[in-house]
C-alpha atoms as a PDB file:
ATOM      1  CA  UNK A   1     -88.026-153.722   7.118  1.00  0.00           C
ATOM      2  CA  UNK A   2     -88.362-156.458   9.585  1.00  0.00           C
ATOM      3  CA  UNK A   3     -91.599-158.839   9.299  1.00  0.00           C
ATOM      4  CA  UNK A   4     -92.286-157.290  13.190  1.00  0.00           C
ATOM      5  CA  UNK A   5     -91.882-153.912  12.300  1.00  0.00           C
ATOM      6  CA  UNK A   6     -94.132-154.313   9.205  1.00  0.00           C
ATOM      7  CA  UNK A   7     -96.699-155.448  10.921  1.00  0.00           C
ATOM      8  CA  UNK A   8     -96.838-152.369  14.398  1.00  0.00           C
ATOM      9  CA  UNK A   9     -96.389-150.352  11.137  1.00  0.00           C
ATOM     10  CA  UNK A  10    -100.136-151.567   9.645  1.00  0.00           C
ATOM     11  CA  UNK A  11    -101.451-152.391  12.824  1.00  0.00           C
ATOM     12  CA  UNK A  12    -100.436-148.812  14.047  1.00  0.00           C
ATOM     13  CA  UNK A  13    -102.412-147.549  10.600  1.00  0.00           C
ATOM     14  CA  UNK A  14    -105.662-149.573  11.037  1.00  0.00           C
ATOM     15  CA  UNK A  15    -106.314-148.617  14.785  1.00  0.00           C
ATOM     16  CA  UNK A  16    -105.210-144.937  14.709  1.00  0.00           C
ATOM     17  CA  UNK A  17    -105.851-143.193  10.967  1.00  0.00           C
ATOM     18  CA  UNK A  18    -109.196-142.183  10.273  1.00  0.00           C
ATOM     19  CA  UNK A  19    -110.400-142.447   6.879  1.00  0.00           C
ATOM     20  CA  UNK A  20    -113.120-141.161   4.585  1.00  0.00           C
ATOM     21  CA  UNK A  21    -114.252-143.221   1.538  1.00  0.00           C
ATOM     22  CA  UNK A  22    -113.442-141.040  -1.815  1.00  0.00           C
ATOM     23  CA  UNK A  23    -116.228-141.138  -4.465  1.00  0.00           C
ATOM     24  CA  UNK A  24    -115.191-144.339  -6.215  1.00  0.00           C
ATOM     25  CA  UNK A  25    -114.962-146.569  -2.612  1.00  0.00           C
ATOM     26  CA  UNK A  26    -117.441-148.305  -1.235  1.00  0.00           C
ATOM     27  CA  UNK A  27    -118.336-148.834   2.302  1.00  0.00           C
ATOM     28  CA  UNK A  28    -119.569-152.745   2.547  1.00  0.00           C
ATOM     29  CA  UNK A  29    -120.173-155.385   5.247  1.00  0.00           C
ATOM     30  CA  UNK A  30    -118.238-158.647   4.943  1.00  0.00           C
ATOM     31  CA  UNK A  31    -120.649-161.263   4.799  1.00  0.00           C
ATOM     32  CA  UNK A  32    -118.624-164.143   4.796  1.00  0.00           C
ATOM     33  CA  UNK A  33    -114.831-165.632   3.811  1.00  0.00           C
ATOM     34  CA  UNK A  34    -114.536-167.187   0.726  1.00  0.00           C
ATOM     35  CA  UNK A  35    -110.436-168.562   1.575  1.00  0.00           C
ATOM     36  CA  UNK A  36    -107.264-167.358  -0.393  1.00  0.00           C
ATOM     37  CA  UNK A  37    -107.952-164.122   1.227  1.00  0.00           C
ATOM     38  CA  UNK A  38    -111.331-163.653  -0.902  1.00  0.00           C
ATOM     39  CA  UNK A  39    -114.438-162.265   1.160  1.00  0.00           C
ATOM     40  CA  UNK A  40    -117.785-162.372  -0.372  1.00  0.00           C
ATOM     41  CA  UNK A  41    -119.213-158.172   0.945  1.00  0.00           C
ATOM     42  CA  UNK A  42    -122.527-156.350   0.389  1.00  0.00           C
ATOM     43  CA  UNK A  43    -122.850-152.671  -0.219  1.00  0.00           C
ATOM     44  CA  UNK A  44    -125.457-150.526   1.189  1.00  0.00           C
ATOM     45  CA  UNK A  45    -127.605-151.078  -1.790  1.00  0.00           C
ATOM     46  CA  UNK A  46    -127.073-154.895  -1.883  1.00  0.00           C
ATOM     47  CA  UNK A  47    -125.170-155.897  -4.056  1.00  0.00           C
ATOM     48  CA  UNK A  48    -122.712-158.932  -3.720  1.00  0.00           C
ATOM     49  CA  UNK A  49    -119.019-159.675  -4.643  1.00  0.00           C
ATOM     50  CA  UNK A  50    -116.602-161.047  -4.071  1.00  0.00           C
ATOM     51  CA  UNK A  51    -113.355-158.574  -2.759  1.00  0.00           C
ATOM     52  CA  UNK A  52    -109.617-159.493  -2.116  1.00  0.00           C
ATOM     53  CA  UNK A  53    -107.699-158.715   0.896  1.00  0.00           C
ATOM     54  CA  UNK A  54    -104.286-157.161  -0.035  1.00  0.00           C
ATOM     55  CA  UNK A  55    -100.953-158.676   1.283  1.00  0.00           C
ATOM     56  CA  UNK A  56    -100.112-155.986   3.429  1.00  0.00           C
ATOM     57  CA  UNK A  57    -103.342-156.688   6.030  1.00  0.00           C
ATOM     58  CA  UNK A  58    -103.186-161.344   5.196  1.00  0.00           C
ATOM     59  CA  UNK A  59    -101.625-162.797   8.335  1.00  0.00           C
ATOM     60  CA  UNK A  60    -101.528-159.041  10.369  1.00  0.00           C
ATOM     61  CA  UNK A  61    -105.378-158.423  10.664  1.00  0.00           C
ATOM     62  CA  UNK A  62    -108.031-160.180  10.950  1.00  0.00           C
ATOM     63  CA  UNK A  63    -111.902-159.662   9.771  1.00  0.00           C
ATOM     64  CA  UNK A  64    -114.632-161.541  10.370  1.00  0.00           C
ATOM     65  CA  UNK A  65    -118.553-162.329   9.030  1.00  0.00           C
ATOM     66  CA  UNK A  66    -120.470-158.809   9.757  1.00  0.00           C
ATOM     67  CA  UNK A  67    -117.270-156.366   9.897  1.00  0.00           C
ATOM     68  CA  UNK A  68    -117.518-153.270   8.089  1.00  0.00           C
ATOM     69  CA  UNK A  69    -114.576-152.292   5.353  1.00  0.00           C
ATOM     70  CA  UNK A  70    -113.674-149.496   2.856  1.00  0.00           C
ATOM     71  CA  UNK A  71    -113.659-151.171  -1.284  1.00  0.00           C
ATOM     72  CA  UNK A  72    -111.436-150.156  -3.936  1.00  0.00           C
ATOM     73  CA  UNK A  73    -113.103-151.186  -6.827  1.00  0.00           C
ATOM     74  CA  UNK A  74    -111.084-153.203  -9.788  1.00  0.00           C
ATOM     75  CA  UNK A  75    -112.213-152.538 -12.966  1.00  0.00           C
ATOM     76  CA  UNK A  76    -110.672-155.963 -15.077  1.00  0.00           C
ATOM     77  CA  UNK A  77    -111.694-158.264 -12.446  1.00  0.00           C
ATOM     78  CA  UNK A  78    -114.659-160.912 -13.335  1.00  0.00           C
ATOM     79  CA  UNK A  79    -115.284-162.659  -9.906  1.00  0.00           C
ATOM     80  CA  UNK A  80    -113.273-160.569  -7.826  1.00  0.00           C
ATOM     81  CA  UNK A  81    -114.652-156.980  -8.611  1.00  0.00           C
ATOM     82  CA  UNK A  82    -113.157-155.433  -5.179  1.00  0.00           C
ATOM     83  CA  UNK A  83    -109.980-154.822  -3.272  1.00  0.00           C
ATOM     84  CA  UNK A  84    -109.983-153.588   0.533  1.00  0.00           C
ATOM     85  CA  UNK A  85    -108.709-150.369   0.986  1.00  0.00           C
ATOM     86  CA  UNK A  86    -109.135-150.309   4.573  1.00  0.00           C
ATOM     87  CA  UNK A  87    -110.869-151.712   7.464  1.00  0.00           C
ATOM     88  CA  UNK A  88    -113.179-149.933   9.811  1.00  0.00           C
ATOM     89  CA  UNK A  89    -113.392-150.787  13.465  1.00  0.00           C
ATOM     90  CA  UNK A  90    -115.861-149.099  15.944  1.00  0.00           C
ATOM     91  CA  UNK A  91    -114.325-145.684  16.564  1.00  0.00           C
ATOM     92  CA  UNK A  92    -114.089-145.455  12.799  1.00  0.00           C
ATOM     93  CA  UNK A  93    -117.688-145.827  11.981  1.00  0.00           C
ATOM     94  CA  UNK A  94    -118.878-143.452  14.722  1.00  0.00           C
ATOM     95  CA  UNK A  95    -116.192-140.891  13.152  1.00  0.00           C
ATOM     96  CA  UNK A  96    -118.071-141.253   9.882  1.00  0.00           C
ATOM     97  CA  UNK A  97    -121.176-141.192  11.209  1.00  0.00           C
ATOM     98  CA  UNK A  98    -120.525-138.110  12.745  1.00  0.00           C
ATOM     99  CA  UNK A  99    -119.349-136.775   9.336  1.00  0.00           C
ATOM    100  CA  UNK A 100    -122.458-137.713   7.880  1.00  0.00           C
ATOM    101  CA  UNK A 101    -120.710-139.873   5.128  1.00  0.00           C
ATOM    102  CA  UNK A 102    -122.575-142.680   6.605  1.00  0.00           C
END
């Protein structure tokens, strides 16, 4: 698969699929980017870490400081206790919302 057609492919995923968190996710807001594709998040109940983006979203989409995002949490990790599963956009939080997940 092309680099092009990789990237409609996740772009296509983000914008259109909507996604519920399973048990073990988190929902958390990015507070800030850390670089190497490490963003420091904060859960609902306020606590901090740091979370990695994974290589299929670096260099296709982009978050920013306040962004909301669904956390895969990694179990061996020591600074990095996080992975992003997914990445919620407006239409996505008013779809959980009016699940009442959120």
């Amino acid at each position: 698969m092309s680099k092009a057609t990789k990237r409609k492919h996740v772009v296509k995923e983000v914008l259109e699929d909507c996604v519920t968190p399973t048990e073990d996710q988190h929902i958390m807001r990015v507070l800030g980017s850390n670089g190497n594709n490490l963003h420091e998040a904060v859960t609902g109940s306020g606590e901090r870490f740091l979370v990695s983006m994974p290589t299929k979203f670096r260099k296709n989409i982009w978050i920013k400081r306040g962004d909301f995002v669904i956390v895969d949490p990694i179990k061996e990790g020591e600074k990095v206790k996080g992975e992003i599963s997914f990445i919620l956009y407006r239409d996505h939080i008013k779809y959980l919302r009016k699940l009442g997940v959120w």
